[in-house]
Protein backbone atom coordinates (compact mmCIF):
# COMPACT_ATOMS: atom_id res chain seq x y z
CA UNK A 1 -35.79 -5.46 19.11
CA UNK A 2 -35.29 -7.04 15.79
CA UNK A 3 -36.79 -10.13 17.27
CA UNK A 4 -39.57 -8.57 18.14
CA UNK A 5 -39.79 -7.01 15.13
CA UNK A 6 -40.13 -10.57 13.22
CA UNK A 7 -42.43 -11.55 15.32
CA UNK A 8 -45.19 -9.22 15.25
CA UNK A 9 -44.25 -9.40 11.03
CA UNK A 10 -45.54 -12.90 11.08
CA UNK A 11 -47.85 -12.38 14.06
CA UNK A 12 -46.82 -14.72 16.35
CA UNK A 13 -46.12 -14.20 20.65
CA UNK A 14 -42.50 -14.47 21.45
CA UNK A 15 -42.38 -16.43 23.73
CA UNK A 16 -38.79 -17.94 23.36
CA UNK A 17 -37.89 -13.97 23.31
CA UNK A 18 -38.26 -13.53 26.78
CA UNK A 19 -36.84 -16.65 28.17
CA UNK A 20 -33.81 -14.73 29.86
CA UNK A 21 -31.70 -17.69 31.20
CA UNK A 22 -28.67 -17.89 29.80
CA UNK A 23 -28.37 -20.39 26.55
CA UNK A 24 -24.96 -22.01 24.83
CA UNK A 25 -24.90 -23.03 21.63
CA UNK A 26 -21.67 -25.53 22.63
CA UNK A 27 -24.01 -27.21 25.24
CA UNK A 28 -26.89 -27.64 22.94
CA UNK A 29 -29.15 -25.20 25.08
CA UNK A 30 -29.90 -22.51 22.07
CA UNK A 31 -32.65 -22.64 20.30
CA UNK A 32 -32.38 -20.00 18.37
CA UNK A 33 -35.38 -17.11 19.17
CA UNK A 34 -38.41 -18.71 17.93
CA UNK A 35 -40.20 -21.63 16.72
CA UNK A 36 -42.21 -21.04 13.95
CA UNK A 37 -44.45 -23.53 11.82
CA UNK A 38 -41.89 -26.36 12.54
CA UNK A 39 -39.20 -23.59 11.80
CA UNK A 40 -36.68 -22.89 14.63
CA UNK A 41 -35.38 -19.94 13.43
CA UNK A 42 -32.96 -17.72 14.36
CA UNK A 43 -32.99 -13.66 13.84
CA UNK A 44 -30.19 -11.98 12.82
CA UNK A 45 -29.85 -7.83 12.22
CA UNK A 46 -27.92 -5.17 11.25
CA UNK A 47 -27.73 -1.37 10.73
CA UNK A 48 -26.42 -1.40 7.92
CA UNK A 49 -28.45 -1.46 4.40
CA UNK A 50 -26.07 -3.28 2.17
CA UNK A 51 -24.90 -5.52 5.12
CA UNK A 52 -24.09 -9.28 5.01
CA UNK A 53 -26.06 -12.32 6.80
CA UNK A 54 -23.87 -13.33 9.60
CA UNK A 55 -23.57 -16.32 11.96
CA UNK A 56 -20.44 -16.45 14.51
CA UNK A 57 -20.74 -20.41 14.73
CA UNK A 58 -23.10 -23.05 13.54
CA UNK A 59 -26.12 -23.79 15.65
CA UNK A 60 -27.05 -27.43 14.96
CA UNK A 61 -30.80 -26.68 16.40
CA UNK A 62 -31.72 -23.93 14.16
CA UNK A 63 -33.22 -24.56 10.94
CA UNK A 64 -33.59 -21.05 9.43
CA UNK A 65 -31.68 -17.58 9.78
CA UNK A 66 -33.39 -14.27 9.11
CA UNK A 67 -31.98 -11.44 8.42
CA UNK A 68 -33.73 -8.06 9.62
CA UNK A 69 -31.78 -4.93 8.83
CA UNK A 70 -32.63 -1.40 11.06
CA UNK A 71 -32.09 -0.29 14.24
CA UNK A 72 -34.26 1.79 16.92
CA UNK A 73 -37.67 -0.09 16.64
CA UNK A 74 -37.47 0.06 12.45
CA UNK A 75 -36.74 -2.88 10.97
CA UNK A 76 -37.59 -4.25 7.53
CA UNK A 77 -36.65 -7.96 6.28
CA UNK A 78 -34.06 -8.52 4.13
CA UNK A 79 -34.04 -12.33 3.60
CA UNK A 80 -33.53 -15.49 4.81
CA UNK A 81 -31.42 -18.33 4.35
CA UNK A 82 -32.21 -22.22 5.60
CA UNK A 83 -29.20 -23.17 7.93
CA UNK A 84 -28.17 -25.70 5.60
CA UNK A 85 -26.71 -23.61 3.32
CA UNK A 86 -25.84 -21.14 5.36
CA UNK A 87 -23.38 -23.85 7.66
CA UNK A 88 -21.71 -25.24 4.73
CA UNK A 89 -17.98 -24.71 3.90
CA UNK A 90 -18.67 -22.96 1.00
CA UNK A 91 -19.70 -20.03 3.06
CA UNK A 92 -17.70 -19.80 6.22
CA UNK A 93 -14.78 -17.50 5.77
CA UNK A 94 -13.63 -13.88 6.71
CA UNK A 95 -15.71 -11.14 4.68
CA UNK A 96 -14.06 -7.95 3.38
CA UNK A 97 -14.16 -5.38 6.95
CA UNK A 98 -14.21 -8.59 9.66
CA UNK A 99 -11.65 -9.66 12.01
CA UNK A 100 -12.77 -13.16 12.07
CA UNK A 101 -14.04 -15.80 9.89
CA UNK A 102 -17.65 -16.86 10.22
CA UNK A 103 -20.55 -17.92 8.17
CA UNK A 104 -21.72 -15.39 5.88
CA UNK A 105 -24.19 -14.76 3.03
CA UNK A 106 -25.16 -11.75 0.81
CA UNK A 107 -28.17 -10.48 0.38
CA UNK A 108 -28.43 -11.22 -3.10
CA UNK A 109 -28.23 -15.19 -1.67
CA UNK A 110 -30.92 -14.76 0.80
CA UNK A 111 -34.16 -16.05 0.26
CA UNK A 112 -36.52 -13.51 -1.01
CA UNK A 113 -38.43 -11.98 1.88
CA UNK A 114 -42.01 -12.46 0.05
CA UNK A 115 -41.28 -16.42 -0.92
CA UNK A 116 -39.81 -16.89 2.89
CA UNK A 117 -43.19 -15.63 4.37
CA UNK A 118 -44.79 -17.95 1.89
CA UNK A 119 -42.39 -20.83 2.89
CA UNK A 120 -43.01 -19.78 6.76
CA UNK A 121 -47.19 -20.07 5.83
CA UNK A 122 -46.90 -23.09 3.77
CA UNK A 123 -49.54 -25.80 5.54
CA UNK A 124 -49.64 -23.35 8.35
């Protein structure tokens, strides 16, 4: 739903959404949930208000990760974060409450939601 939820924010069909064949990351076959302005972006969410940005395993075909945070058809954005600096080593680890390491980001790191919908509508 989150997708979804991104989508209709910056008006655009999601298509990729309903492409229900299975995709692996570790075969190169994921490409994230949309494509976007030359963005292939990947959306992220989470319940919780205060929550982290978090990505199990790097996805070498994905160029940004948003982060939308609600659940039962609400969602607001919280941020964004280009996967560049979210994969780096700097930020994969195991946050405070997790069983295993991943890459993560605060919110406070994330991309402001206003400047990423400007970056998303730059030349657009």
């Amino acid at each position: 739903m989150s997708e979804l939820a991104f989508c209709k924010l910056i008006n655009t069909y999601p298509y990729d959404i309903f492409n229900v064949q299975p995709r692996s990351v570790a075969n190169n076959e994921d490409n994230g949930d949309l494509i976007f302005n030359g963005y292939c972006i990947d959306v992220k969410v989470t319940k919780y208000q205060t929550g982290k940005l978090i990505s199990v395993s790097k996805n070498n075909a994905v160029s940004l990760i948003v982060m939308m945070i609600g659940e039962h058809g609400t969602y607001r954005l919280a941020g964004g974060m280009l996967s560049g600096d979210m994969y780096s080593d700097e930020r994969y680890g195991l946050p405070a409450g997790f069983s295993k390491p991943c890459y993560w980001a605060e919110q406070i790191d994330l991309i402001e939601p206003s400047a990423l919908l400007d970056m998303l509508f730059a030349d657009y």
